[in-house]
Protein backbone atom coordinates (compact mmCIF):
# COMPACT_ATOMS: atom_id res chain seq x y z
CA UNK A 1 -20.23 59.80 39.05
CA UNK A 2 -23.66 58.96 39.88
CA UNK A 3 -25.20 59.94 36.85
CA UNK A 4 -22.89 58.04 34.82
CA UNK A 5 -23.14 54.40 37.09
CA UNK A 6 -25.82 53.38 34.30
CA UNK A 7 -23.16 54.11 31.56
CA UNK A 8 -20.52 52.01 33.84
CA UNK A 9 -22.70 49.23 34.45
CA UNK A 10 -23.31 48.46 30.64
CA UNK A 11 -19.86 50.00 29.51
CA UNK A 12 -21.44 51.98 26.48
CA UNK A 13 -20.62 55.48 28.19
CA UNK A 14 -18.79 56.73 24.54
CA UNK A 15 -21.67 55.43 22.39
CA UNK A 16 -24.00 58.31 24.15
CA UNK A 17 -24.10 62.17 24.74
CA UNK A 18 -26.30 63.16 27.16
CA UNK A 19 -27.38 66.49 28.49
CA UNK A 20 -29.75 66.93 31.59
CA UNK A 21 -31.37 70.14 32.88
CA UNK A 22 -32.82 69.21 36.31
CA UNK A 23 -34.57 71.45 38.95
CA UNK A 24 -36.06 71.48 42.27
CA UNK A 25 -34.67 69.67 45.34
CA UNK A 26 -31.40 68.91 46.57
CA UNK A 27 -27.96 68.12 44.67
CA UNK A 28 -28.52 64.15 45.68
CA UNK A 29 -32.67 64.47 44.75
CA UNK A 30 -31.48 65.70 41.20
CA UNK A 31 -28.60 63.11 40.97
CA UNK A 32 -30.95 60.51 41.18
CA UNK A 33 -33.25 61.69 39.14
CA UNK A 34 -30.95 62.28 36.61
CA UNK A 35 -30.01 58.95 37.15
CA UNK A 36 -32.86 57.27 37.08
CA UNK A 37 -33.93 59.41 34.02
CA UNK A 38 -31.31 58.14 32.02
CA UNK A 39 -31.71 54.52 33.17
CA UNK A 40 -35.19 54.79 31.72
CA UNK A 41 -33.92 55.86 27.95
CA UNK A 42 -31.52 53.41 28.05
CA UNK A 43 -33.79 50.46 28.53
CA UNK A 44 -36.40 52.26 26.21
CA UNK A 45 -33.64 52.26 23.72
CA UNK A 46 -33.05 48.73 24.15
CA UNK A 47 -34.87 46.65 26.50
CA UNK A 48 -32.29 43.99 26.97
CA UNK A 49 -30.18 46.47 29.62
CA UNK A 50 -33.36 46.18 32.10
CA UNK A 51 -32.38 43.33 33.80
CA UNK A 52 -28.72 44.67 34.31
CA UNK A 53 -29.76 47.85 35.58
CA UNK A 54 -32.59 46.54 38.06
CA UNK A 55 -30.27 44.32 39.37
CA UNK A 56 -27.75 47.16 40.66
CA UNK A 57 -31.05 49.23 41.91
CA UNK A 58 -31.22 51.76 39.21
CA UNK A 59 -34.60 51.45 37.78
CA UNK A 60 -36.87 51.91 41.20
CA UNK A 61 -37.83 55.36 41.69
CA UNK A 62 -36.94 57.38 45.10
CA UNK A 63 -40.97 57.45 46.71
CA UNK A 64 -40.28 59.42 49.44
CA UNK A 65 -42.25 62.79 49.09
CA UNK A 66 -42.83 65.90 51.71
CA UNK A 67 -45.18 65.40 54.16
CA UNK A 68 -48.06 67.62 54.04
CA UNK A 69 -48.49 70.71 56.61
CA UNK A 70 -51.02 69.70 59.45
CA UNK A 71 -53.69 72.44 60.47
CA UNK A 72 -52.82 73.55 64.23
CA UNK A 73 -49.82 73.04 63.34
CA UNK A 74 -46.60 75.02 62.02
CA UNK A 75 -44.99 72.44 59.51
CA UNK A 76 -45.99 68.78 59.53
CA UNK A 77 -44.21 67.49 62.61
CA UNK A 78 -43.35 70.69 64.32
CA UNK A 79 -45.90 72.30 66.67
CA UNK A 80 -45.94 75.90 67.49
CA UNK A 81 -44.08 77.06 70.61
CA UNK A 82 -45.49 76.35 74.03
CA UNK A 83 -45.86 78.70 76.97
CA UNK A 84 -46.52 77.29 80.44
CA UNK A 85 -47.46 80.92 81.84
């Protein structure tokens, strides 16, 4: 369902056949990737579906990334346990 929402928006979902191998991340990560992925060939196929598709959302890119590991530290955020004696 989310891949297709480009193909919904513009209602050409039988003019295309798409397949999508996409790895790394979560099932919602790779759903919008795949998402945004196709939203990209689309408008490179024909750049009057950009307005369209920017107004729904579907051509800004997720920038949320990890956070890298601090030093002292065991992840980013989480600190290693503490011992009062």
């Amino acid at each position: 369902m989310i891949a297709n929402l480009p193909f919904s928006i513009l209602g050409n979902a039988e003019e295309w056949d798409v397949e999508v191998t996409a790895r790394g991340g979560g099932i919602a990560g790779q759903m919008g990737a795949v998402r945004l992925g196709v939203s990209r060939a689309l408008v490179e196929n024909d750049p009057a579906v950009k307005s369209p598709l920017k107004k729904e959302g579907l051509m800004t890119r997720d920038a949320r990334a990890v956070e890298r590991k601090k030093f002292g530290r065991k992840k980013a955020r989480k600190r290693f346990q503490f011992s009062k004696r």
